[in-house]
Protein backbone atom coordinates (compact mmCIF):
# COMPACT_ATOMS: atom_id res chain seq x y z
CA UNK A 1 0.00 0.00 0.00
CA UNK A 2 1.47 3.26 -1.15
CA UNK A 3 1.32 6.65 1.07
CA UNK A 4 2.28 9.85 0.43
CA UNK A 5 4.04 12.13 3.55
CA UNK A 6 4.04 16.00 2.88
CA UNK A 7 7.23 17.33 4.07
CA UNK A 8 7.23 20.33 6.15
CA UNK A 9 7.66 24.11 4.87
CA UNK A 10 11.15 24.01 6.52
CA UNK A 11 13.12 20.88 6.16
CA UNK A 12 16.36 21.94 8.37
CA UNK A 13 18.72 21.15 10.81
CA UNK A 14 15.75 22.08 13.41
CA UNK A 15 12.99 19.88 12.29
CA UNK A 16 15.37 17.41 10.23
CA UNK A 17 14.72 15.25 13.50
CA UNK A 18 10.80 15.02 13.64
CA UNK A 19 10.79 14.48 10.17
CA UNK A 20 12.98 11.26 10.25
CA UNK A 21 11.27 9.91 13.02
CA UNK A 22 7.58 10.49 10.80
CA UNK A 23 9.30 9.08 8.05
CA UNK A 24 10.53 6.23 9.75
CA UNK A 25 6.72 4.94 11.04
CA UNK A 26 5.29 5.16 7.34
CA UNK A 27 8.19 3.32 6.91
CA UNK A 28 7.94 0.32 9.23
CA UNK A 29 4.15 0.05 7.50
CA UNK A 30 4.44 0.73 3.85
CA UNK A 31 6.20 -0.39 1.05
CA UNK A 32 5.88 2.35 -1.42
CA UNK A 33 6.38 5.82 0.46
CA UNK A 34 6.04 8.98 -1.39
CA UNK A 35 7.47 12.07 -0.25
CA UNK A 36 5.61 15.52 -1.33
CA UNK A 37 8.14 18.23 -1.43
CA UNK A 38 5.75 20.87 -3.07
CA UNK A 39 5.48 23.04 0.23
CA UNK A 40 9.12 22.82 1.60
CA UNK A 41 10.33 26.18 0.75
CA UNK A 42 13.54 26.12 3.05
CA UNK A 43 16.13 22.82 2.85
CA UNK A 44 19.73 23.01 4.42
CA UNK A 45 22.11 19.91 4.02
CA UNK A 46 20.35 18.48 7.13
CA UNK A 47 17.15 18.16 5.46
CA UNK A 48 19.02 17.02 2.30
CA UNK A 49 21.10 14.65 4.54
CA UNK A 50 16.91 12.97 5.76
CA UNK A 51 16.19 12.43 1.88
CA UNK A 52 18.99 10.78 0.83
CA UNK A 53 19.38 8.55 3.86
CA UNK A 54 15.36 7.60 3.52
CA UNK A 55 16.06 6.74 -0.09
CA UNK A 56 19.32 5.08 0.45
CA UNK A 57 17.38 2.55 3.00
CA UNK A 58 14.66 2.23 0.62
CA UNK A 59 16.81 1.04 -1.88
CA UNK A 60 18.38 -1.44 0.50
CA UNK A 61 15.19 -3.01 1.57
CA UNK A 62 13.83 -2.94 -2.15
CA UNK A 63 10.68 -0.40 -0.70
CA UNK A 64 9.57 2.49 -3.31
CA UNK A 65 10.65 5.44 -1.89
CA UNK A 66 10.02 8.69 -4.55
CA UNK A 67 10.00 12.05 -4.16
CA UNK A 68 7.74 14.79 -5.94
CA UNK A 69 6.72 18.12 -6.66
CA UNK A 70 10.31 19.63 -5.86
CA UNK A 71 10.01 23.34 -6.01
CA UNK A 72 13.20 25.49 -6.52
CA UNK A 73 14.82 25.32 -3.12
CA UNK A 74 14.83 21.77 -2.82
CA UNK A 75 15.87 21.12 -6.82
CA UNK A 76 18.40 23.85 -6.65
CA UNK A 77 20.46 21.90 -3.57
CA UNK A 78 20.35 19.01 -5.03
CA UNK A 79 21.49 20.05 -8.10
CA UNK A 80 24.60 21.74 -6.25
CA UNK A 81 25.69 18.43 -4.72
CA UNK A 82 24.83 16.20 -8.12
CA UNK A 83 22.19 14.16 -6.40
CA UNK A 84 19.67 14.28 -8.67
CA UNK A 85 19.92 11.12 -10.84
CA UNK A 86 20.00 9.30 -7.17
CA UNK A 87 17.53 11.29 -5.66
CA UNK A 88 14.77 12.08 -8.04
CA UNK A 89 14.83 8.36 -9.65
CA UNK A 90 12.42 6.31 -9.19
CA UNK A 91 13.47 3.62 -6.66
CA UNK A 92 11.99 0.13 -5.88
């Protein structure tokens, strides 16, 4: 059963936390888990550091992790740090 988890308006260093441990429960009851990063508006390398570590595990368990609806501030830092071929691909 797929579910979709809209990340927060600020995905930083201060919520980076709370978001993990959210992720992590979908997690432990899903297989397919789709992120919605249309309203994040503010990402640091924290944040960044909670998507690719979800993903990463994803791939290792062989659960669909994907993420959507990046708006600029999310697809401009992962463009700086060349993630998005890992990042933005669809995983299963």
């Amino acid at each position: 059963m797929s579910k979709v988890f809209e990340a927060p308006i600020e995905l930083t260093i201060y919520t980076a936390g709370q978001v993990m441990s959210d992720l992590v429960k979908l997690y432990k009851k899903h297989s397919e888990i789709t992120v919605d990063l249309a309203k994040t508006a503010e990402i640091d390398t924290a944040g960044l550091q909670v998507l690719l570590a979800f993903k990463k595990q994803g791939n290792e368990d062989s659960k669909t992790i994907n993420y959507i609806n990046c708006n600029h501030s999310v697809d401009e830092l992962v463009k700086l740090f060349g993630l998005s071929s890992f990042l933005m691909s669809q995983s299963q």
